[in-house]
PDB file of N, CA and C in Angstrom:
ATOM      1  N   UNK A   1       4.602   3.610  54.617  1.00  0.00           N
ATOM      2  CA  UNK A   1       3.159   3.743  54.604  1.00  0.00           C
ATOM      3  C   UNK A   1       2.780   5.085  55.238  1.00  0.00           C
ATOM      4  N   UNK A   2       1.815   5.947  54.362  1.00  0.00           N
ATOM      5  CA  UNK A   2       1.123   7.052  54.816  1.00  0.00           C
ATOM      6  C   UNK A   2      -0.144   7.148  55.323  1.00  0.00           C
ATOM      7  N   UNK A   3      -0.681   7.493  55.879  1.00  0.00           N
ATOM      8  CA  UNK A   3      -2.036   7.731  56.949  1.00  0.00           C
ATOM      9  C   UNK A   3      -2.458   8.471  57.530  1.00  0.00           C
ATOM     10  N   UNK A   4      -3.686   9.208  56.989  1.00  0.00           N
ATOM     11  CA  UNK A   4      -4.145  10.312  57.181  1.00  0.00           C
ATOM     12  C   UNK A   4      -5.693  10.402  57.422  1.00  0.00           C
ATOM     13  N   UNK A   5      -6.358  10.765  58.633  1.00  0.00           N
ATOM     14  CA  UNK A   5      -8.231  10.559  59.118  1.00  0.00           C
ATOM     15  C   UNK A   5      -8.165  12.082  58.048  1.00  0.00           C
ATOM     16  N   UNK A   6      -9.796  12.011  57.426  1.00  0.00           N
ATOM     17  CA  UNK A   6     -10.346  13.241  57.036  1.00  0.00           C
ATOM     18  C   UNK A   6     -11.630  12.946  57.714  1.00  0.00           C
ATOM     19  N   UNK A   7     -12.279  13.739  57.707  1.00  0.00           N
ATOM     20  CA  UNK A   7     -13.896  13.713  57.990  1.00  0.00           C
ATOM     21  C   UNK A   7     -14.825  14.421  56.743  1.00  0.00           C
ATOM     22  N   UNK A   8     -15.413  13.798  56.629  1.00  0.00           N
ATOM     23  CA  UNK A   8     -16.899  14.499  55.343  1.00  0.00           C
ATOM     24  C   UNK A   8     -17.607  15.562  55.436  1.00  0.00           C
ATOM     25  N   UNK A   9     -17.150  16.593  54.701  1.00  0.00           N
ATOM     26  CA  UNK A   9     -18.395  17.453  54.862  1.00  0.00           C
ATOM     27  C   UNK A   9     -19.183  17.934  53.986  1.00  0.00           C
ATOM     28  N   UNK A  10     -19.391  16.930  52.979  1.00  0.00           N
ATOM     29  CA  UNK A  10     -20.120  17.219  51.197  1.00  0.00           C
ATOM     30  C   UNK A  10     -21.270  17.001  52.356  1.00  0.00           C
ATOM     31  N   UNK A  11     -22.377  17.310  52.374  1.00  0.00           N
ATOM     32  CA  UNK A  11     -23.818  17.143  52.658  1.00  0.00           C
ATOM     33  C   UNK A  11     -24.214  15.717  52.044  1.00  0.00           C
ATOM     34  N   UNK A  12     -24.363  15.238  50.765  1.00  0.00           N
ATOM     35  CA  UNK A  12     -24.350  14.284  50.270  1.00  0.00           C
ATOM     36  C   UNK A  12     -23.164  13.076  50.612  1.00  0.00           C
ATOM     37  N   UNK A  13     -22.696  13.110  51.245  1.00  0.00           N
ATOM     38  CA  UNK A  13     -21.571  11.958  51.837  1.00  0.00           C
ATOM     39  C   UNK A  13     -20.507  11.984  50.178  1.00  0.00           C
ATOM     40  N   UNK A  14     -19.937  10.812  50.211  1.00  0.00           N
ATOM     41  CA  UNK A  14     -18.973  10.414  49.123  1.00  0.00           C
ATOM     42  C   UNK A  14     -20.085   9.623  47.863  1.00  0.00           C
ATOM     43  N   UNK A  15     -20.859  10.580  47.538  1.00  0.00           N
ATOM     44  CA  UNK A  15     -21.862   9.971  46.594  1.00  0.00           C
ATOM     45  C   UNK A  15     -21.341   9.784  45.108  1.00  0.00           C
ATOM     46  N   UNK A  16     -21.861   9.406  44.216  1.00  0.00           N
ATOM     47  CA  UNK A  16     -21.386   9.080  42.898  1.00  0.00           C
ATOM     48  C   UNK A  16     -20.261   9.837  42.230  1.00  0.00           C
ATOM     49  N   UNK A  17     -20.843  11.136  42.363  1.00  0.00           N
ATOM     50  CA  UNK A  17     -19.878  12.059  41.485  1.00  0.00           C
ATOM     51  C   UNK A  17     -18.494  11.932  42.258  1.00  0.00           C
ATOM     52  N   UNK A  18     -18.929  12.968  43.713  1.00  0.00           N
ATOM     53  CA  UNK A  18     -17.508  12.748  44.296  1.00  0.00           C
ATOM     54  C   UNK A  18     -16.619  11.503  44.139  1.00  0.00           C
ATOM     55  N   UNK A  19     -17.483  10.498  44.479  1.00  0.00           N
ATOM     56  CA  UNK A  19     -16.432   8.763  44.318  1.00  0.00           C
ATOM     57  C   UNK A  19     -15.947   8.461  43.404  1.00  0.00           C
ATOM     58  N   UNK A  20     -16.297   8.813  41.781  1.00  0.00           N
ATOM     59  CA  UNK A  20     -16.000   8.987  41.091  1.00  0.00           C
ATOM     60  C   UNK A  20     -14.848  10.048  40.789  1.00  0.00           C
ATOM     61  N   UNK A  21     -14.711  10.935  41.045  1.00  0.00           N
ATOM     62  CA  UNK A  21     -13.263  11.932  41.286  1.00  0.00           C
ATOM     63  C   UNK A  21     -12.383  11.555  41.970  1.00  0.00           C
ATOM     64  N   UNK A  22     -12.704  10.799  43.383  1.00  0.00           N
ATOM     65  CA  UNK A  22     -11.426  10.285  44.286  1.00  0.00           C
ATOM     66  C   UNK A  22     -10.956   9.198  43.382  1.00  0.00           C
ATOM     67  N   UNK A  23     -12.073   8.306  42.135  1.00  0.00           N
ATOM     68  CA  UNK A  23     -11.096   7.503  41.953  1.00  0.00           C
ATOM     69  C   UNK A  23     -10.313   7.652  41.032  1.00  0.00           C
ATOM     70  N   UNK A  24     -10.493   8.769  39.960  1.00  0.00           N
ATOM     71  CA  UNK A  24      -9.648   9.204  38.700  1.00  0.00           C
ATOM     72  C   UNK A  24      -8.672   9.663  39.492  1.00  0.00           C
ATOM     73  N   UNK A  25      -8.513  10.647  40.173  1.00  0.00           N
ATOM     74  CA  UNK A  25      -7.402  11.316  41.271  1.00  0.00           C
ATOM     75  C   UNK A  25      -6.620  10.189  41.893  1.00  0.00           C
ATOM     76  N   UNK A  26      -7.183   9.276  42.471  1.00  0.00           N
ATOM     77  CA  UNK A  26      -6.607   7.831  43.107  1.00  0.00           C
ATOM     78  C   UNK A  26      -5.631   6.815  41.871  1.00  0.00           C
ATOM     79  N   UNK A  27      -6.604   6.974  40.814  1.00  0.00           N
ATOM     80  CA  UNK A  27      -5.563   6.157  39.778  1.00  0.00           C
ATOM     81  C   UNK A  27      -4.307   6.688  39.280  1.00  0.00           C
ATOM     82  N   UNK A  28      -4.302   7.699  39.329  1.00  0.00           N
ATOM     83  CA  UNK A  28      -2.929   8.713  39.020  1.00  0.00           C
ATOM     84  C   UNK A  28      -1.684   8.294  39.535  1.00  0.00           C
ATOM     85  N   UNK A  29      -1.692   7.603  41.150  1.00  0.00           N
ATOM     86  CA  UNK A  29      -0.867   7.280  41.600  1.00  0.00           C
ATOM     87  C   UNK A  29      -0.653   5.531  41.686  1.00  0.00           C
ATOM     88  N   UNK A  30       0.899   5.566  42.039  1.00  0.00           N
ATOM     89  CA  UNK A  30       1.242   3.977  41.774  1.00  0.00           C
ATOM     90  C   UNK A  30       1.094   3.464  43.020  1.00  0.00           C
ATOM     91  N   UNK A  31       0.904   3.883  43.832  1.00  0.00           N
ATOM     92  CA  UNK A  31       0.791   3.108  45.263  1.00  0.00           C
ATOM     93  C   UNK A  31      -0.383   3.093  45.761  1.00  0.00           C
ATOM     94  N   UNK A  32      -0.426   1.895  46.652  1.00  0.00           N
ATOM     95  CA  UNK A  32      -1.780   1.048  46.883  1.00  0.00           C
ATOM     96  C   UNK A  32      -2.392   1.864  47.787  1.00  0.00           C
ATOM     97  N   UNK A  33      -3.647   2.405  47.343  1.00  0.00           N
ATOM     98  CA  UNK A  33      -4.678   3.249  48.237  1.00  0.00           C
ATOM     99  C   UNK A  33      -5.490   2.902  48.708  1.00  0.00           C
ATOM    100  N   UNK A  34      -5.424   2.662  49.953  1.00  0.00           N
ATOM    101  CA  UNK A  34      -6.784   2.239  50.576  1.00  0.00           C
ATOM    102  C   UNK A  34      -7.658   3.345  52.088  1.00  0.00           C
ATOM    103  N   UNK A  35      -9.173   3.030  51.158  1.00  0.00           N
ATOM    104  CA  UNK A  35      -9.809   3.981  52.447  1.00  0.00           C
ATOM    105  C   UNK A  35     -10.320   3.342  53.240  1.00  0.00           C
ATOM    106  N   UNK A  36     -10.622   3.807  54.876  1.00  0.00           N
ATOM    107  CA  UNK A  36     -10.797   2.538  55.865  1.00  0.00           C
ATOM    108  C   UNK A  36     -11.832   3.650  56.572  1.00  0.00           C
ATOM    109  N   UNK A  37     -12.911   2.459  56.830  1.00  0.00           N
ATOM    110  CA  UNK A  37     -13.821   3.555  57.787  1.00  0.00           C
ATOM    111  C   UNK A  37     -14.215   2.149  58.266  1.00  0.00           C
ATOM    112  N   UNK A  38     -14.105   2.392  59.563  1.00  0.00           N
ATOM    113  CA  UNK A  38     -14.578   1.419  61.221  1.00  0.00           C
ATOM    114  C   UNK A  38     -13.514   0.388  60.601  1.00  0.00           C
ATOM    115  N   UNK A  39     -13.694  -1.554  60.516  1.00  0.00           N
ATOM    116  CA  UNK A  39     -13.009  -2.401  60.194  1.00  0.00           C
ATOM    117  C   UNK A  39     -13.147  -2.532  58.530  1.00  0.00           C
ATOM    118  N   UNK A  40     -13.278  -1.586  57.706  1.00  0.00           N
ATOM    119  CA  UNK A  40     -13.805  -2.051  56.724  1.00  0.00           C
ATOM    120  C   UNK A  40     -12.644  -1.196  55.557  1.00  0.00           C
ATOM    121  N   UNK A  41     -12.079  -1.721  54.859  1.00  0.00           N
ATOM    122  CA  UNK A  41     -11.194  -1.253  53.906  1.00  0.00           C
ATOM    123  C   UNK A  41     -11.754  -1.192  52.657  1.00  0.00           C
ATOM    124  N   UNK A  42     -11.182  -0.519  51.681  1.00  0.00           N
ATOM    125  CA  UNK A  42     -11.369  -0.624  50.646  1.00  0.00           C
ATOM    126  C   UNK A  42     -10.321  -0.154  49.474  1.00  0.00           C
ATOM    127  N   UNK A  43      -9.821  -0.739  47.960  1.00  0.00           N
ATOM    128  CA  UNK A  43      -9.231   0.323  47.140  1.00  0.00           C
ATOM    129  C   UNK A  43     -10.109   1.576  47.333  1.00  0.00           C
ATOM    130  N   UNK A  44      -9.310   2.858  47.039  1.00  0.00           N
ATOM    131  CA  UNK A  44      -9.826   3.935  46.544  1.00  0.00           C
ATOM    132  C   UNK A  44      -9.597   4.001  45.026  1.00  0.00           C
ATOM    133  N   UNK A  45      -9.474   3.013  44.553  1.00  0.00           N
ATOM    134  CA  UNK A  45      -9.914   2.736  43.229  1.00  0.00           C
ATOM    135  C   UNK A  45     -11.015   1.993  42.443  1.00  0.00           C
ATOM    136  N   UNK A  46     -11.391   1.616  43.581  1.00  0.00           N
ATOM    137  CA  UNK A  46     -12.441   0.251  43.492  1.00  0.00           C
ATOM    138  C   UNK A  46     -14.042   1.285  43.428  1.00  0.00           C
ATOM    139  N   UNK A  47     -15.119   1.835  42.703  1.00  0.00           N
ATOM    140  CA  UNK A  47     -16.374   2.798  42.769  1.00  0.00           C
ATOM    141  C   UNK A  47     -16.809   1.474  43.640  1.00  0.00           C
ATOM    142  N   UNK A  48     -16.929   0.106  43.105  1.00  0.00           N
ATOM    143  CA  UNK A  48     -18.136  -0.736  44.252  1.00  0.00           C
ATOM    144  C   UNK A  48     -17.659  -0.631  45.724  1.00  0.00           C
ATOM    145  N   UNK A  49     -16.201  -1.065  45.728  1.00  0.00           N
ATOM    146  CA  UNK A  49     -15.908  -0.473  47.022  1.00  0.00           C
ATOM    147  C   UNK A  49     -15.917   0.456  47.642  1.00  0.00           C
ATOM    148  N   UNK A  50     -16.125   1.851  47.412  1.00  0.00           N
ATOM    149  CA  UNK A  50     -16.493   2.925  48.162  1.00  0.00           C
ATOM    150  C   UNK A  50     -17.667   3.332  48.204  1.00  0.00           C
ATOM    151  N   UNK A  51     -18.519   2.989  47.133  1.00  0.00           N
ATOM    152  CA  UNK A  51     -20.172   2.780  47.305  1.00  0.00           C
ATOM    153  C   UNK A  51     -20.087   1.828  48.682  1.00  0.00           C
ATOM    154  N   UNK A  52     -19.556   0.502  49.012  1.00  0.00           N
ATOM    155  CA  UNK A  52     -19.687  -0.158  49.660  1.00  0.00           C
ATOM    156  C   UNK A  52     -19.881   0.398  51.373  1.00  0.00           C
ATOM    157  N   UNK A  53     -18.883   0.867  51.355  1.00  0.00           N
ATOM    158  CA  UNK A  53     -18.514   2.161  52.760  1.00  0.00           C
ATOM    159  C   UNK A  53     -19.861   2.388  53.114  1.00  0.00           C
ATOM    160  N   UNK A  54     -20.547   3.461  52.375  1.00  0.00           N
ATOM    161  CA  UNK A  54     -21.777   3.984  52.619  1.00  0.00           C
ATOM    162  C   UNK A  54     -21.723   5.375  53.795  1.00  0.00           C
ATOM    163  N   UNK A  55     -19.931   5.764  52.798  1.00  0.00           N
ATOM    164  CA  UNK A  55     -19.876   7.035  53.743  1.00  0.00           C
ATOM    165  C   UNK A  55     -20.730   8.455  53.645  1.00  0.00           C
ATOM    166  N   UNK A  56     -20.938   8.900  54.948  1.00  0.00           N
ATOM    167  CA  UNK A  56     -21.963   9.880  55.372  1.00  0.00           C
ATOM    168  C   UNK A  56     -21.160  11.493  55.477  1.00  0.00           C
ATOM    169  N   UNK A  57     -22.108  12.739  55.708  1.00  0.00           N
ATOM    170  CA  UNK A  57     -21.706  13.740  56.061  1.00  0.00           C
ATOM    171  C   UNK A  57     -21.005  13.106  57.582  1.00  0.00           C
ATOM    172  N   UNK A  58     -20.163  14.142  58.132  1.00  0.00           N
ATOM    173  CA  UNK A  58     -19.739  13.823  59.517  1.00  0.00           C
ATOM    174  C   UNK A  58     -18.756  12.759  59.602  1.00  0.00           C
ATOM    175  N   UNK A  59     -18.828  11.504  58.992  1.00  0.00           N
ATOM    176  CA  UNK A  59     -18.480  10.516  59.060  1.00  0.00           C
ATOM    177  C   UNK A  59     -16.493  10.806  59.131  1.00  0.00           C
ATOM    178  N   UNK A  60     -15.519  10.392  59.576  1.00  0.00           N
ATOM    179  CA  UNK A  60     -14.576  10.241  59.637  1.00  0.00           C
ATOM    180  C   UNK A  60     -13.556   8.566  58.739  1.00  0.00           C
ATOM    181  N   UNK A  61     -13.202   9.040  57.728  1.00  0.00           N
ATOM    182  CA  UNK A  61     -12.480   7.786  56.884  1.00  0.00           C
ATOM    183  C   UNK A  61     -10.381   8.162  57.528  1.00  0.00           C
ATOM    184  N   UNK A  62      -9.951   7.103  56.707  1.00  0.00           N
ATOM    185  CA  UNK A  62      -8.660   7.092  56.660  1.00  0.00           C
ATOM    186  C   UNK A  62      -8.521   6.694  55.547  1.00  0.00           C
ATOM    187  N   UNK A  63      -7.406   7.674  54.791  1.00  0.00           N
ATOM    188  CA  UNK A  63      -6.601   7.277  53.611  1.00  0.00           C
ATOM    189  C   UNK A  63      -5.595   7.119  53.830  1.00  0.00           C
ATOM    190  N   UNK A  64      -4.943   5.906  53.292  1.00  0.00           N
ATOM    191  CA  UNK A  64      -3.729   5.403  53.559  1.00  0.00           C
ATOM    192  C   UNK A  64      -3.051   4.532  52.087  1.00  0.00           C
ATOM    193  N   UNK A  65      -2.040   5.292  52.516  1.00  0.00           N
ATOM    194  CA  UNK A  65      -1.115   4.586  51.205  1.00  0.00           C
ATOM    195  C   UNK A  65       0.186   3.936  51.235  1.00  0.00           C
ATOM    196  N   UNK A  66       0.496   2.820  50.506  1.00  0.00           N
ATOM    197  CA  UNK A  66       1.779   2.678  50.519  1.00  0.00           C
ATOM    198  C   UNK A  66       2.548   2.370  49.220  1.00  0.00           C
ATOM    199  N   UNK A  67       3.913   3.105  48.794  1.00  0.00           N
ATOM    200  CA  UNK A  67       4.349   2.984  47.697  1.00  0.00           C
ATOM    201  C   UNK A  67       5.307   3.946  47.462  1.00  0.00           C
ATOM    202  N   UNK A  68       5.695   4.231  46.165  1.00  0.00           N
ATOM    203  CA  UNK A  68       6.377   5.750  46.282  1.00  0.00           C
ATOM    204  C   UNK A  68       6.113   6.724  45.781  1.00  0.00           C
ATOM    205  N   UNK A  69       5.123   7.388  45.318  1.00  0.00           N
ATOM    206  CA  UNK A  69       4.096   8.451  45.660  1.00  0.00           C
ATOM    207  C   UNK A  69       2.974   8.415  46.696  1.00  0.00           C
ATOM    208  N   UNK A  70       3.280   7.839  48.077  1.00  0.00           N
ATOM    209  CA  UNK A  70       2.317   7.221  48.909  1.00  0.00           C
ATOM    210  C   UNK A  70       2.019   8.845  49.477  1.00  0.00           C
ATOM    211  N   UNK A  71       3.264   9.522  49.725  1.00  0.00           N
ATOM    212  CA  UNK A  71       2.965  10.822  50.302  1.00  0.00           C
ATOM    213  C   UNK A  71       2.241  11.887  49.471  1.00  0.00           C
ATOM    214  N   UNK A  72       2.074  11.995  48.315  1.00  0.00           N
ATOM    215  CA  UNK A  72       1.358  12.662  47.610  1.00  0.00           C
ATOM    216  C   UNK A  72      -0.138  12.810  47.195  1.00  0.00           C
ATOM    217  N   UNK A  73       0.200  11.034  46.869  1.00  0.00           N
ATOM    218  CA  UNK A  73      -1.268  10.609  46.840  1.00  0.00           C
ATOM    219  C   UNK A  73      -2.296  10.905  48.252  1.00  0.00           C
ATOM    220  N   UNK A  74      -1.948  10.443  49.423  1.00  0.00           N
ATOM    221  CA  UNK A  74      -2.514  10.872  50.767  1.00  0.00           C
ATOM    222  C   UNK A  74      -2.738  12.282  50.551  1.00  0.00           C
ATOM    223  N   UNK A  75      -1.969  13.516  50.501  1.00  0.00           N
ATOM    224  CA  UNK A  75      -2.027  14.639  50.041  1.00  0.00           C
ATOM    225  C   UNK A  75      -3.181  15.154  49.799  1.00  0.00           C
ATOM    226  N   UNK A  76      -3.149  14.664  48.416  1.00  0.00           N
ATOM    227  CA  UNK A  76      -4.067  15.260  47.683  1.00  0.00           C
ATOM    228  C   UNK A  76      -5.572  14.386  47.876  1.00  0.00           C
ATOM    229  N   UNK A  77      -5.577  13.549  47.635  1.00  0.00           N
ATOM    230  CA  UNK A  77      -6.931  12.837  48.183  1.00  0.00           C
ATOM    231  C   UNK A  77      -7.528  13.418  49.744  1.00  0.00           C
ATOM    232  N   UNK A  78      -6.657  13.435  50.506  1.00  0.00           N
ATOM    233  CA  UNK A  78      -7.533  14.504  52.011  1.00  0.00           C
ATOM    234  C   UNK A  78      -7.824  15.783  51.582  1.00  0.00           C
ATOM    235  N   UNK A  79      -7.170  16.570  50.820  1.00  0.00           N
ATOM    236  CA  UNK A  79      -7.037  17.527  50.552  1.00  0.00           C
ATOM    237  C   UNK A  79      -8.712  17.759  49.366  1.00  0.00           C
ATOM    238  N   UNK A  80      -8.678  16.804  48.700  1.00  0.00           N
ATOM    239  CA  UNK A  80      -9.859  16.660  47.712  1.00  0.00           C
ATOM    240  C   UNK A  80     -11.116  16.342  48.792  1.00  0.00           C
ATOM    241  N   UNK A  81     -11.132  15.719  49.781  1.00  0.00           N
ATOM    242  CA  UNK A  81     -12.188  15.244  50.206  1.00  0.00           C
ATOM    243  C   UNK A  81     -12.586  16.541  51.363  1.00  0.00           C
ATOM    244  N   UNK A  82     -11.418  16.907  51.841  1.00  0.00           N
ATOM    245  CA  UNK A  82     -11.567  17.820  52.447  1.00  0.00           C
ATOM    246  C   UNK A  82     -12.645  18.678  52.613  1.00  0.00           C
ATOM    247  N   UNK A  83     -12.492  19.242  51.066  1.00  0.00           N
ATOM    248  CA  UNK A  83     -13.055  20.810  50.495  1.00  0.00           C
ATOM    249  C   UNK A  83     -13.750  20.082  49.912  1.00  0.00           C
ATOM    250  N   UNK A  84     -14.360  19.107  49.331  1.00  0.00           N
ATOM    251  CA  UNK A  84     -15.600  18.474  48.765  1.00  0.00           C
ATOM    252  C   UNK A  84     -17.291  19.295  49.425  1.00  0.00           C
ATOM    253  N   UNK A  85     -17.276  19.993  48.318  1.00  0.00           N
ATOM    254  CA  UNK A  85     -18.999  20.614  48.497  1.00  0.00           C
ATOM    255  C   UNK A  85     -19.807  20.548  47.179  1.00  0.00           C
ATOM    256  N   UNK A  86     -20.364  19.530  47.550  1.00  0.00           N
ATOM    257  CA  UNK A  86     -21.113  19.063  46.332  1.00  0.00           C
ATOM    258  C   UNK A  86     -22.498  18.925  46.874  1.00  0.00           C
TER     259      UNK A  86
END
């Protein structure tokens, strides 16, 4: 299992479009992705579930994966959310 905090800095939080990109990017891989902000998990495949989040600018998530592209997938998903300026 991989695990990695990013923090938000789209102005608009993880709103439609972006959530929509983490999850085409998220389906690519075979291992189970989940984003966690406070007690609250979710697929990063799931749009109701990350609508659900109701993540903000500032806000700090965890992506975490497990499988065998678990390290890649983590990768690139922090890496996407990272630089997210939308």
């Amino acid at each position: 299992m991989v695990k990695k905090e990013v923090t938000i800095v789209n102005e608009s939080g993880l709103h439609a479009r972006p959530a929509t990109m983490l999850i085409r990017k998220a389906s690519k891989y075979k291992s189970n992705i989940t984003i966690i902000k406070g007690s609250a998990q979710v697929s990063a495949k799931s749009i109701l579930g990350l609508f659900s989040l109701g993540v903000c600018k500032g806000e700090t998530i965890i992506i975490q994966a497990e499988g065998e592209d678990e390290q890649l997938a983590v990768d690139e998903l922090v890496k996407y959310i990272g630089e997210l300026n939308e």
